[in-house]
N, C-alpha and C. Protein backbone atom coordinates (compact mmCIF):
# COMPACT_ATOMS: atom_id res chain seq x y z
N UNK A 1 80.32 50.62 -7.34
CA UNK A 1 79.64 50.19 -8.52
C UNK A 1 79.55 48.67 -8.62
N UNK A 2 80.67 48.06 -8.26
CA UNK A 2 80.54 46.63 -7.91
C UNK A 2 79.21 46.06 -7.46
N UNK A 3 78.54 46.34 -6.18
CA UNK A 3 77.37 45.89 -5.69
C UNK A 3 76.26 46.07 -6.99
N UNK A 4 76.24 47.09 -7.67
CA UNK A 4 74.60 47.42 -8.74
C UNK A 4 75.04 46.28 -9.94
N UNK A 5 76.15 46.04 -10.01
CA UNK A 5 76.15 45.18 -11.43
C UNK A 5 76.80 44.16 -11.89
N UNK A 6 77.00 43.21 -10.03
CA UNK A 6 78.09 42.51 -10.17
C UNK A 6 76.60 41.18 -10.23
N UNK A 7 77.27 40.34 -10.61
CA UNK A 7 76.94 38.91 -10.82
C UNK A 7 75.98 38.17 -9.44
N UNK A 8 74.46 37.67 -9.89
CA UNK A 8 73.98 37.09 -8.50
C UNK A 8 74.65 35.85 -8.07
N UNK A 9 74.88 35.23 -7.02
CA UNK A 9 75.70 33.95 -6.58
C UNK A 9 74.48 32.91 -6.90
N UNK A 10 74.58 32.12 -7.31
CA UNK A 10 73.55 30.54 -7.41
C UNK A 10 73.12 30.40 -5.89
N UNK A 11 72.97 30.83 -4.35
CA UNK A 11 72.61 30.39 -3.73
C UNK A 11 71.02 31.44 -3.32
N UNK A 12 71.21 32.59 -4.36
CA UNK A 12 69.74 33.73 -4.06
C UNK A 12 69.46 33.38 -5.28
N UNK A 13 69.41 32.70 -6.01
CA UNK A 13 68.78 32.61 -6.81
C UNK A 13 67.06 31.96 -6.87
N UNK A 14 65.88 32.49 -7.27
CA UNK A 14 64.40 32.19 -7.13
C UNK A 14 63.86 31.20 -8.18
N UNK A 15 63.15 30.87 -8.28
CA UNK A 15 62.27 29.65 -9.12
C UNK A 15 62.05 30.87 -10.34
N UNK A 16 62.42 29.95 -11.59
CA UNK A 16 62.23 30.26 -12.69
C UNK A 16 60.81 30.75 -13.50
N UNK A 17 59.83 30.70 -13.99
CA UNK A 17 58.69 31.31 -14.58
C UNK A 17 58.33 29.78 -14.92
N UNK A 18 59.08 28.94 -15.93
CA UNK A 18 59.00 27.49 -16.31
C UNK A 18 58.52 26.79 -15.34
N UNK A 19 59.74 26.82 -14.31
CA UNK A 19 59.96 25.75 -13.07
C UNK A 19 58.82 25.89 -12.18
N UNK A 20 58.26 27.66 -12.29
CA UNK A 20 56.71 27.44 -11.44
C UNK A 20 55.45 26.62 -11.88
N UNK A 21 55.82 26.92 -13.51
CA UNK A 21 54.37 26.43 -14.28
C UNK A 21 54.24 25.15 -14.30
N UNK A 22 55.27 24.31 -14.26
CA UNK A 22 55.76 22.34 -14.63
C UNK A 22 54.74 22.37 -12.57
N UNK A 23 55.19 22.94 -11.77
CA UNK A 23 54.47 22.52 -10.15
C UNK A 23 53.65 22.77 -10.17
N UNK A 24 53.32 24.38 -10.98
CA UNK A 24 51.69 24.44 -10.54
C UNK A 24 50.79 22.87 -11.09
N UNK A 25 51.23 22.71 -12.39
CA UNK A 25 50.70 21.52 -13.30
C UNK A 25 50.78 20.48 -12.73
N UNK A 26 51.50 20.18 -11.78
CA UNK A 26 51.74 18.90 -11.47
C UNK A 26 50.90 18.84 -10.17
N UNK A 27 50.57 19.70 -9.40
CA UNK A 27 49.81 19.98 -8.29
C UNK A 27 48.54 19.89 -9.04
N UNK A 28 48.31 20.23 -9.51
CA UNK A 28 46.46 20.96 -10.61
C UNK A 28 46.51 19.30 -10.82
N UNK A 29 47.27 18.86 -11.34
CA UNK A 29 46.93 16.90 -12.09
C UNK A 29 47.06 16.04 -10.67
N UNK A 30 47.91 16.93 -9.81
CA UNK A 30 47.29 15.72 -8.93
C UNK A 30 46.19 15.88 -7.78
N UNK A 31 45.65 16.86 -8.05
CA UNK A 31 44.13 17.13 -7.40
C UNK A 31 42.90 16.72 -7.85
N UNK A 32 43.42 17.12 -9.15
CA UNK A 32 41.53 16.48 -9.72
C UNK A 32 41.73 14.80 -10.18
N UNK A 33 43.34 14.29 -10.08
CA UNK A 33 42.79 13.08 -9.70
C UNK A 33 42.50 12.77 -8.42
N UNK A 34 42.72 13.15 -7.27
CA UNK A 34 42.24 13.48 -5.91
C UNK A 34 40.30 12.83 -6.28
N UNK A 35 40.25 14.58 -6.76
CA UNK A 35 38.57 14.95 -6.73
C UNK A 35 37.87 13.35 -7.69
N UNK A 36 39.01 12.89 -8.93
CA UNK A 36 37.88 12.05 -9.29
C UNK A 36 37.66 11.03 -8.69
N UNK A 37 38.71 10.66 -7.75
CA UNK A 37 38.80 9.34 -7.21
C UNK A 37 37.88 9.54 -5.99
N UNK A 38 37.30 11.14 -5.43
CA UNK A 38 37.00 11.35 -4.31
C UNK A 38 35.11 10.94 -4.96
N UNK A 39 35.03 11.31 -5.87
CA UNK A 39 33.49 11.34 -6.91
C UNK A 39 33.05 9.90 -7.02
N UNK A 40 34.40 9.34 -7.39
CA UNK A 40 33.76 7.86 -7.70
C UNK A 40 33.78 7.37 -6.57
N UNK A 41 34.51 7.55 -5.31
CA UNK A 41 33.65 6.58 -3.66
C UNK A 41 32.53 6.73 -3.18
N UNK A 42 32.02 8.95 -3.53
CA UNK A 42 30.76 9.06 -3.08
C UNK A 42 29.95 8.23 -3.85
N UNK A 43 29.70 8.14 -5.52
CA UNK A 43 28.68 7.40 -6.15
C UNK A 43 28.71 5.91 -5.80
N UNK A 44 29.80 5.12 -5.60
CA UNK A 44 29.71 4.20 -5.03
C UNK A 44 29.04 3.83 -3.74
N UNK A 45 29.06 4.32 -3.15
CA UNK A 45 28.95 4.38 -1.63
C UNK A 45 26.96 4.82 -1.59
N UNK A 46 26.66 5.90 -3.25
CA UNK A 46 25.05 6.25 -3.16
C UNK A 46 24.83 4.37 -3.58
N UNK A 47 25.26 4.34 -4.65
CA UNK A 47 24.60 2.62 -5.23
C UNK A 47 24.73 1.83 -4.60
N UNK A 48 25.44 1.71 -3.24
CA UNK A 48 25.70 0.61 -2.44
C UNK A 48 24.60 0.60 -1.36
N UNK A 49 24.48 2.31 -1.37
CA UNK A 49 23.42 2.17 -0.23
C UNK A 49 21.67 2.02 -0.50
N UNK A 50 21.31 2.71 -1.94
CA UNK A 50 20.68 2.01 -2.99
C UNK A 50 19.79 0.77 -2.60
N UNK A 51 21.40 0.10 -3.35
CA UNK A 51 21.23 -1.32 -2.83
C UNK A 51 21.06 -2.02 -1.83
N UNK A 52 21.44 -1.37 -1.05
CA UNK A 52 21.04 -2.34 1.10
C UNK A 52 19.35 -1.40 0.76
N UNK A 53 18.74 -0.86 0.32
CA UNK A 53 17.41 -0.19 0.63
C UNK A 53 16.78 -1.53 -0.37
N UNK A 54 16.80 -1.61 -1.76
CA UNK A 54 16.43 -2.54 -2.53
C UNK A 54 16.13 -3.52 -1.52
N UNK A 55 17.16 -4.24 -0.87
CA UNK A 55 17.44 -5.38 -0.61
C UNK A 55 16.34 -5.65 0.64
N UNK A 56 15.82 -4.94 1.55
CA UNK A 56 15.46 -4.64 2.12
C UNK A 56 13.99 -4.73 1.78
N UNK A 57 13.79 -3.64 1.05
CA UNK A 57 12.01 -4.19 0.59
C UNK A 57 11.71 -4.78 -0.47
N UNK A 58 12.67 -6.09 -0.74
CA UNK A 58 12.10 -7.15 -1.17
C UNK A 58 12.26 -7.79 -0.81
N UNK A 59 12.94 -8.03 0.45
CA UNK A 59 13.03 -9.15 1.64
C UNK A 59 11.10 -9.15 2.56
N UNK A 60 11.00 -7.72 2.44
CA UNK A 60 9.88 -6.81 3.03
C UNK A 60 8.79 -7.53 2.42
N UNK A 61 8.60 -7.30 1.20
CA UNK A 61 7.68 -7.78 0.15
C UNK A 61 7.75 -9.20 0.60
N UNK A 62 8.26 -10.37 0.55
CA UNK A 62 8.26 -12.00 0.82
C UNK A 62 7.52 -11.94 2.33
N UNK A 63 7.95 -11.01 3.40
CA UNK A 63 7.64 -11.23 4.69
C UNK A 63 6.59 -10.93 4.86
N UNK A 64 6.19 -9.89 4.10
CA UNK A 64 3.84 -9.50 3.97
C UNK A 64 3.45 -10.69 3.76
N UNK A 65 3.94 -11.12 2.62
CA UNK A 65 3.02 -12.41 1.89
C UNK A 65 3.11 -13.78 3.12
N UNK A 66 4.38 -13.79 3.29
CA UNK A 66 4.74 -15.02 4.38
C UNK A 66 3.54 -14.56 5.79
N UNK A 67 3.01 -13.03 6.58
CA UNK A 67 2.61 -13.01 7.56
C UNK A 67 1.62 -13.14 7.25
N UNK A 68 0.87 -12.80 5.56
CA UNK A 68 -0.72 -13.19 5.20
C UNK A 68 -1.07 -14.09 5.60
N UNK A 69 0.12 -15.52 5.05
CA UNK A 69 -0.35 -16.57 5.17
C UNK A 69 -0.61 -17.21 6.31
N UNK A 70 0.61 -17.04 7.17
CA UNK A 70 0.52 -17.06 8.87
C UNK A 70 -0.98 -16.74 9.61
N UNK A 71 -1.10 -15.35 9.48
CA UNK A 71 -2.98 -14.77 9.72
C UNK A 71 -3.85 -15.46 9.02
N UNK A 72 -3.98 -16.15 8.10
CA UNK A 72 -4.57 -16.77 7.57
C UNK A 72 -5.01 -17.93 7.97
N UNK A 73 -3.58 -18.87 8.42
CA UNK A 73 -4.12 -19.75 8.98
C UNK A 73 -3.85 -19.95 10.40
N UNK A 74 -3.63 -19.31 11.07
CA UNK A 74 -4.05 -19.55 12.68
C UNK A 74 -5.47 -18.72 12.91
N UNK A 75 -5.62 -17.62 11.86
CA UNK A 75 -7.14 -17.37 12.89
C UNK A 75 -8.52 -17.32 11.27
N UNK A 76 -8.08 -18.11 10.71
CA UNK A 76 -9.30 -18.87 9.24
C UNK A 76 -9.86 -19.54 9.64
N UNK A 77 -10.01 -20.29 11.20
CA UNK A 77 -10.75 -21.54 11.72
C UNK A 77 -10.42 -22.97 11.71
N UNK A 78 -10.99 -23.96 11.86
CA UNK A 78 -10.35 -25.19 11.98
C UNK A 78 -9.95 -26.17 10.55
N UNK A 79 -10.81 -25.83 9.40
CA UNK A 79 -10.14 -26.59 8.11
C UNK A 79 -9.26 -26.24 7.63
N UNK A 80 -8.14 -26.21 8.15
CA UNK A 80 -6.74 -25.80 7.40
C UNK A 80 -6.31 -25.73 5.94
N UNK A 81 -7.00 -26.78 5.72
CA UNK A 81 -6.54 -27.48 4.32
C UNK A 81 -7.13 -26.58 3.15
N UNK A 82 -8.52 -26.11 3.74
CA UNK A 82 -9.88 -25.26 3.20
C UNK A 82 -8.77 -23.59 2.96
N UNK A 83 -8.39 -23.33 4.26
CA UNK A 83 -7.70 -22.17 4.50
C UNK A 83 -6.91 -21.83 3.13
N UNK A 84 -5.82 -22.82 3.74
CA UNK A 84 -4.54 -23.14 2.79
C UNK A 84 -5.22 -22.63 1.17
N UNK A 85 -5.98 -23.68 1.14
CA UNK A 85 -6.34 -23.58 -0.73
C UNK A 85 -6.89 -22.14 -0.86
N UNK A 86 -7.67 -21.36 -0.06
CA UNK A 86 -8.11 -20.32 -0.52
C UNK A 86 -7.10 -19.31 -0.77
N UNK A 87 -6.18 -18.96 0.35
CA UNK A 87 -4.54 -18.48 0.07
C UNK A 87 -3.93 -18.78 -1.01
N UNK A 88 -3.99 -19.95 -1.54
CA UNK A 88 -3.06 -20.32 -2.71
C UNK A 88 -3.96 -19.92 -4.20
N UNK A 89 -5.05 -20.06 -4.12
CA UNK A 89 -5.95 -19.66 -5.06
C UNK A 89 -5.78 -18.15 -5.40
N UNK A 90 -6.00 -17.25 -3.88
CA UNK A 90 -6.23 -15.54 -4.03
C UNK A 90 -4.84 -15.50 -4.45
N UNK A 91 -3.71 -15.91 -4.16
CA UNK A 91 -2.23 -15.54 -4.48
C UNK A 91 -2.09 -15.38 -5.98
N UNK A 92 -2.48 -16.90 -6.26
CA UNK A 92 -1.33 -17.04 -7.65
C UNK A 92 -2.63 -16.21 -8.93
N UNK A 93 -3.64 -16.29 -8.31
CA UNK A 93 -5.35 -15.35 -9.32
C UNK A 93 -4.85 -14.01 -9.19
N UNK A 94 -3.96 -12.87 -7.83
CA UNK A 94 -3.60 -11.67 -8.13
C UNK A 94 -2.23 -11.42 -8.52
N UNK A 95 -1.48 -12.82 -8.34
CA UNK A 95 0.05 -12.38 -8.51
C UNK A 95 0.66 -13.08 -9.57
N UNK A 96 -0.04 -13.91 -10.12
CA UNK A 96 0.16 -14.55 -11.89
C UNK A 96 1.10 -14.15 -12.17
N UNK A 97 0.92 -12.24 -12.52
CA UNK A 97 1.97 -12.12 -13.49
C UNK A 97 2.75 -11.08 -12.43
N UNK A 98 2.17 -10.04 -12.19
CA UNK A 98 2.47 -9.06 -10.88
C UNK A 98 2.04 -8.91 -9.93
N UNK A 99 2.04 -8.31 -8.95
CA UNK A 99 1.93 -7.65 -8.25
C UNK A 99 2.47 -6.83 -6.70
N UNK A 100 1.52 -6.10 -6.54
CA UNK A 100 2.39 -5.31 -5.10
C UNK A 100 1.38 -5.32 -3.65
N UNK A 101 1.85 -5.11 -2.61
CA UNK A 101 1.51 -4.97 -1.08
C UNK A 101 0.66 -3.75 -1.21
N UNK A 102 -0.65 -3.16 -1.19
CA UNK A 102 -0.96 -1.86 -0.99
C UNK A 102 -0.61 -1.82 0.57
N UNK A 103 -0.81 -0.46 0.60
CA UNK A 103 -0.78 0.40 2.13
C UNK A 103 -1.72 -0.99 3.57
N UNK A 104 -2.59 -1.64 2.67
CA UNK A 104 -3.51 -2.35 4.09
C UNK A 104 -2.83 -3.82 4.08
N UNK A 105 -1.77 -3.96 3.29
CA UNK A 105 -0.82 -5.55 2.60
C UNK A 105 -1.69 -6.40 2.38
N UNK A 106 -2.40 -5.79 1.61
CA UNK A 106 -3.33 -6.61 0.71
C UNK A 106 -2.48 -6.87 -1.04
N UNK A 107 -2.75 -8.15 -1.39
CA UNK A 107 -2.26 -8.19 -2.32
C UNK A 107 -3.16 -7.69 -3.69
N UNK A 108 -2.38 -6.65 -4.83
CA UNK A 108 -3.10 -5.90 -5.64
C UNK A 108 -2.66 -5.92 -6.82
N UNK A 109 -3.05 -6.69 -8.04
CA UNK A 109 -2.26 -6.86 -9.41
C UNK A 109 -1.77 -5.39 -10.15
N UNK A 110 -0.92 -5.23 -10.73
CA UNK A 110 -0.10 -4.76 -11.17
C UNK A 110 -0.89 -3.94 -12.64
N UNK A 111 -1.39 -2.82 -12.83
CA UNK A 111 -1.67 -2.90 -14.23
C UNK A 111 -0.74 -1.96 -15.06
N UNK A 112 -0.25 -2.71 -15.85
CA UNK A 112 1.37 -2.47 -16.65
C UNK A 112 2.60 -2.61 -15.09
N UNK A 113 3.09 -1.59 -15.12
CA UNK A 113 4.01 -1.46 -13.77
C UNK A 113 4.16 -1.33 -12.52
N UNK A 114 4.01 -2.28 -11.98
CA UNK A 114 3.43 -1.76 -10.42
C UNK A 114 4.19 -0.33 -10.04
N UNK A 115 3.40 0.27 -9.01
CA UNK A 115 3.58 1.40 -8.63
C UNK A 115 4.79 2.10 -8.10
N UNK A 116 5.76 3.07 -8.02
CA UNK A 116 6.69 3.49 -6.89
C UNK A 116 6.30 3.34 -5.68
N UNK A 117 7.03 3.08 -4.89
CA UNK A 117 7.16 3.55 -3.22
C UNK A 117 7.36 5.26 -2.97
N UNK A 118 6.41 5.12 -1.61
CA UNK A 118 6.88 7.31 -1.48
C UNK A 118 7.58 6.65 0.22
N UNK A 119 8.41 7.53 0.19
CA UNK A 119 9.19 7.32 1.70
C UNK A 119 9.06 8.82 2.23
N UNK A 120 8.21 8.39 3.74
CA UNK A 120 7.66 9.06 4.60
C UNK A 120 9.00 9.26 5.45
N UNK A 121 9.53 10.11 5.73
CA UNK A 121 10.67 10.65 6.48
C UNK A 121 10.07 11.11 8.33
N UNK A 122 8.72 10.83 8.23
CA UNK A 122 8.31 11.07 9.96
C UNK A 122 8.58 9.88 10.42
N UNK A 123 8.21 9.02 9.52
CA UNK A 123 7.31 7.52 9.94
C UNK A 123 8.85 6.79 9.56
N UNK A 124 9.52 6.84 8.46
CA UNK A 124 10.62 6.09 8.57
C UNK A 124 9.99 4.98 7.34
N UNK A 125 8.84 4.55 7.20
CA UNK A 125 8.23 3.56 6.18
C UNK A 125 7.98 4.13 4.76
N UNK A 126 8.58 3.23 4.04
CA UNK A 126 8.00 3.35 2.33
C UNK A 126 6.31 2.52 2.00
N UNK A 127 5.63 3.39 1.35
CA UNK A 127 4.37 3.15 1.38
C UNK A 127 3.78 3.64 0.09
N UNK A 128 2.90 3.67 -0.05
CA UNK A 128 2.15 3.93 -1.10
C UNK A 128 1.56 5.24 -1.67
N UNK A 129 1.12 6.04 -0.46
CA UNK A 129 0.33 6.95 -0.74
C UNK A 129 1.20 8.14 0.44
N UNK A 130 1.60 8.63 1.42
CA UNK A 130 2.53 9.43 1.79
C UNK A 130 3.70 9.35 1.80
N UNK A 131 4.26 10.60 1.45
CA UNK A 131 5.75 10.60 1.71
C UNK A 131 6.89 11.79 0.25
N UNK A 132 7.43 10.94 0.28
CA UNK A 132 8.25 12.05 -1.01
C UNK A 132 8.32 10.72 -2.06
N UNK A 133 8.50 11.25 -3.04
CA UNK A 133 8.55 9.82 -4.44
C UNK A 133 10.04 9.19 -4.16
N UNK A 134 9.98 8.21 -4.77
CA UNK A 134 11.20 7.31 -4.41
C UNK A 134 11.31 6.55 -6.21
N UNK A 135 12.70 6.51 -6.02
CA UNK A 135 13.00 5.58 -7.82
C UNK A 135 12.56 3.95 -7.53
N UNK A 136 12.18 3.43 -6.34
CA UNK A 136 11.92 2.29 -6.18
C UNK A 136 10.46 1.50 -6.10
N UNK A 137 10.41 0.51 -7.05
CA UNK A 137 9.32 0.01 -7.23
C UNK A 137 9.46 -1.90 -6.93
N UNK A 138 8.26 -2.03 -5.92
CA UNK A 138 8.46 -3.87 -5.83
C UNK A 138 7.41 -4.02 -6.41
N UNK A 139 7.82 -5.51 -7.30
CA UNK A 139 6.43 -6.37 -7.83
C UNK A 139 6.91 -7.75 -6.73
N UNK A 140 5.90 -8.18 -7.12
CA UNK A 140 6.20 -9.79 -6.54
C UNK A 140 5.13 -10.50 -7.50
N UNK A 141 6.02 -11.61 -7.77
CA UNK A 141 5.55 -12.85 -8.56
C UNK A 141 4.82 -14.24 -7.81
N UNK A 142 3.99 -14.73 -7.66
CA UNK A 142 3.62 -15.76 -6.93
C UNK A 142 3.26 -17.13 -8.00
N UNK A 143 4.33 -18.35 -7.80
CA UNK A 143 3.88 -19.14 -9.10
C UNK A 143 3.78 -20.83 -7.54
N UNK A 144 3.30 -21.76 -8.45
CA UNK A 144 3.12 -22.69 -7.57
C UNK A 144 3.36 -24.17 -8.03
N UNK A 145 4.87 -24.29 -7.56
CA UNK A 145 6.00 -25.68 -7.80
C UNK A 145 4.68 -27.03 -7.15
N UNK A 146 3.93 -26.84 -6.25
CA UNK A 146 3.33 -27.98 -5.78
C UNK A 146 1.97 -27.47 -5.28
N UNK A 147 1.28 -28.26 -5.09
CA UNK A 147 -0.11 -27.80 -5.06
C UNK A 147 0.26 -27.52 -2.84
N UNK A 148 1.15 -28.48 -2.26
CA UNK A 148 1.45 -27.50 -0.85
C UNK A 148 2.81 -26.20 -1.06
N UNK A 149 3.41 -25.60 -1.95
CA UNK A 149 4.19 -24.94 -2.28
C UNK A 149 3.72 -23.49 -3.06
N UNK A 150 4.29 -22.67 -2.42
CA UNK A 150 4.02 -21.00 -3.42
C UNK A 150 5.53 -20.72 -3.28
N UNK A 151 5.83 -20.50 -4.71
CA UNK A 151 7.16 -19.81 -5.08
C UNK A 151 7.08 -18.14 -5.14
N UNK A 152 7.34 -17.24 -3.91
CA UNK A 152 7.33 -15.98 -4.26
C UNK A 152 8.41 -15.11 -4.91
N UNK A 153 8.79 -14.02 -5.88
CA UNK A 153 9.67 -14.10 -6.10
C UNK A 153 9.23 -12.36 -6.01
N UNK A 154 10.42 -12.29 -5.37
CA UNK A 154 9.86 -10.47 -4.62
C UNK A 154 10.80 -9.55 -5.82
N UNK A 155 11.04 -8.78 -6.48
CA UNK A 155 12.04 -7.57 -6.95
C UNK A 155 11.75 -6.33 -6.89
N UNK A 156 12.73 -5.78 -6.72
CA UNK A 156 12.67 -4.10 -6.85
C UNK A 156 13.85 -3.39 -7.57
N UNK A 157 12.69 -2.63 -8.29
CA UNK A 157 13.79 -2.09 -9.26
C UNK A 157 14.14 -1.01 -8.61
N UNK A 158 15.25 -0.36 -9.00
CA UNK A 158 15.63 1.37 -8.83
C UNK A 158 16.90 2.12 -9.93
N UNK A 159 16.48 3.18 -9.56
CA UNK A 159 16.89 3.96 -10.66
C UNK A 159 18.66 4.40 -9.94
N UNK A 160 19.56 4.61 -10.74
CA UNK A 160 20.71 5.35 -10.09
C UNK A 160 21.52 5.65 -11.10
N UNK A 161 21.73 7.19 -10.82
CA UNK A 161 22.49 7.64 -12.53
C UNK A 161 21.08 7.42 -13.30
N UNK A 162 22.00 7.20 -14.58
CA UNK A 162 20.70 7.17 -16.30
C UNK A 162 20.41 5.58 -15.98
N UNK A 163 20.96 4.30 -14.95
CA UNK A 163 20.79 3.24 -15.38
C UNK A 163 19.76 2.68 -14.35
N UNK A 164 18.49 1.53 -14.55
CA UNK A 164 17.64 1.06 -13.71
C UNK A 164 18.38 -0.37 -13.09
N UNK A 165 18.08 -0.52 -12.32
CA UNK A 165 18.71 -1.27 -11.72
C UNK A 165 17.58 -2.17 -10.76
N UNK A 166 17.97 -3.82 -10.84
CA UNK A 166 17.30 -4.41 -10.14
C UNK A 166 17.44 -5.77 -9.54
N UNK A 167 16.84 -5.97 -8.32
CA UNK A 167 17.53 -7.29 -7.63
C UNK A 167 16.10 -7.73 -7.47
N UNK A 168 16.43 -9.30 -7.45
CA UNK A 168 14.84 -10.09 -6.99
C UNK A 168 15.68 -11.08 -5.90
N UNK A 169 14.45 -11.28 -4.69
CA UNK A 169 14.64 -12.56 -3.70
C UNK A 169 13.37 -13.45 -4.01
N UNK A 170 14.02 -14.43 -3.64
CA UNK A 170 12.89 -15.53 -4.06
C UNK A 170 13.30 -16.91 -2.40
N UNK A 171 11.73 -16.95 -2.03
CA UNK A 171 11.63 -17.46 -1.06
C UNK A 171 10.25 -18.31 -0.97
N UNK A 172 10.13 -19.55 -0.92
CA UNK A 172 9.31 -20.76 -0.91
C UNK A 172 8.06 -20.62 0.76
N UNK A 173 6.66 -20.74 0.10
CA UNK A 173 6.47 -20.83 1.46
C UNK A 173 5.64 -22.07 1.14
N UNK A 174 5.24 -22.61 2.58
CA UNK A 174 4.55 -24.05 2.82
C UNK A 174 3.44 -24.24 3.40
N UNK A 175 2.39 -24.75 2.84
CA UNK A 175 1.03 -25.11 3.91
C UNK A 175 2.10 -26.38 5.07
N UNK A 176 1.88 -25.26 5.89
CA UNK A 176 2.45 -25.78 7.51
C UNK A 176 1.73 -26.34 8.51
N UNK A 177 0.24 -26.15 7.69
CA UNK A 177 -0.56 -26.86 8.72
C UNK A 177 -1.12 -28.06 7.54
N UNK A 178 -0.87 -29.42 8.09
CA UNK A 178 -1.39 -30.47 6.82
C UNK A 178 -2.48 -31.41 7.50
């Protein structure tokens, strides 16, 4: 009778009902801070990359306008000066207040907001008219510090989360031929 009703020794003794619930809890709290800390690197890591795309086509946007001008004047003919002024005239007459690169990088004023970009996933290029819609939109500003000087000032906005978001580059170009 001894064995059915004698006393258990403290060394078989099992985890309490309490003592499970305090670990499960403490395991459960330290996972989903795990998961939030794991949430906030992915969203970081979307806005960062976001941002290297931003950065990118409005560097993009300055380098159209900079190769216009280039084509412009090596193959406009021999009055440079003639060249020059007509460039600086068509610029700052479509880009006053806005505007954007269409599909042929022609420069095209803005009416209210310039347009989104669609990104073509064959082609790899953001463009105008194929592709899938994109939260990103460039204007570019063209103002003029000197009558040999165009101040371009490229931005693109984008969307991420509920908040818009936006960076501008700004880059000087020069009648190089005087």
């Amino acid at each position: 009778m001894k064995l059915f009703f004698s006393k258990p020794n403290n060394q078989n003794r099992g985890f309490t009902l309490l003592e499970s619930l305090i670990a499960i809890t403490i395991f459960t709290v330290s996972i989903l801070a795990l998961l939030s800390v794991l949430s906030r690197g992915i969203a970081s890591t979307t806005f960062s990359k976001n941002k290297i795309i931003a950065s990118y086509l409005a560097e993009e946007g300055i380098e159209y306008v900079r190769n216009s001008r280039d084509t412009a004047m090596i193959s406009g003919g021999t009055d440079k000066s003639a060249i020059w002024g007509a460039f600086r005239t068509s610029a700052l007459s479509v880009c006053g207040t806005a505007c954007y690169l269409n599909d042929a990088h022609v420069l095209t004023a803005c009416s209210g907001s310039c347009p989104y970009l669609k990104y073509d996933s064959s082609t790899g290029v953001y463009n105008y008219t194929t592709g899938t819609n994109t939260s990103y939109a460039r204007s570019l500003v063209i103002t003029s510090p000197s009558v040999n000087e165009l101040k371009i000032t490229s931005g693109v906005s984008f969307l991420h989360g509920s908040a818009t978001h936006s960076l501008n580059f700004v880059d000087n170009l020069f009648n190089w031929i005087e």
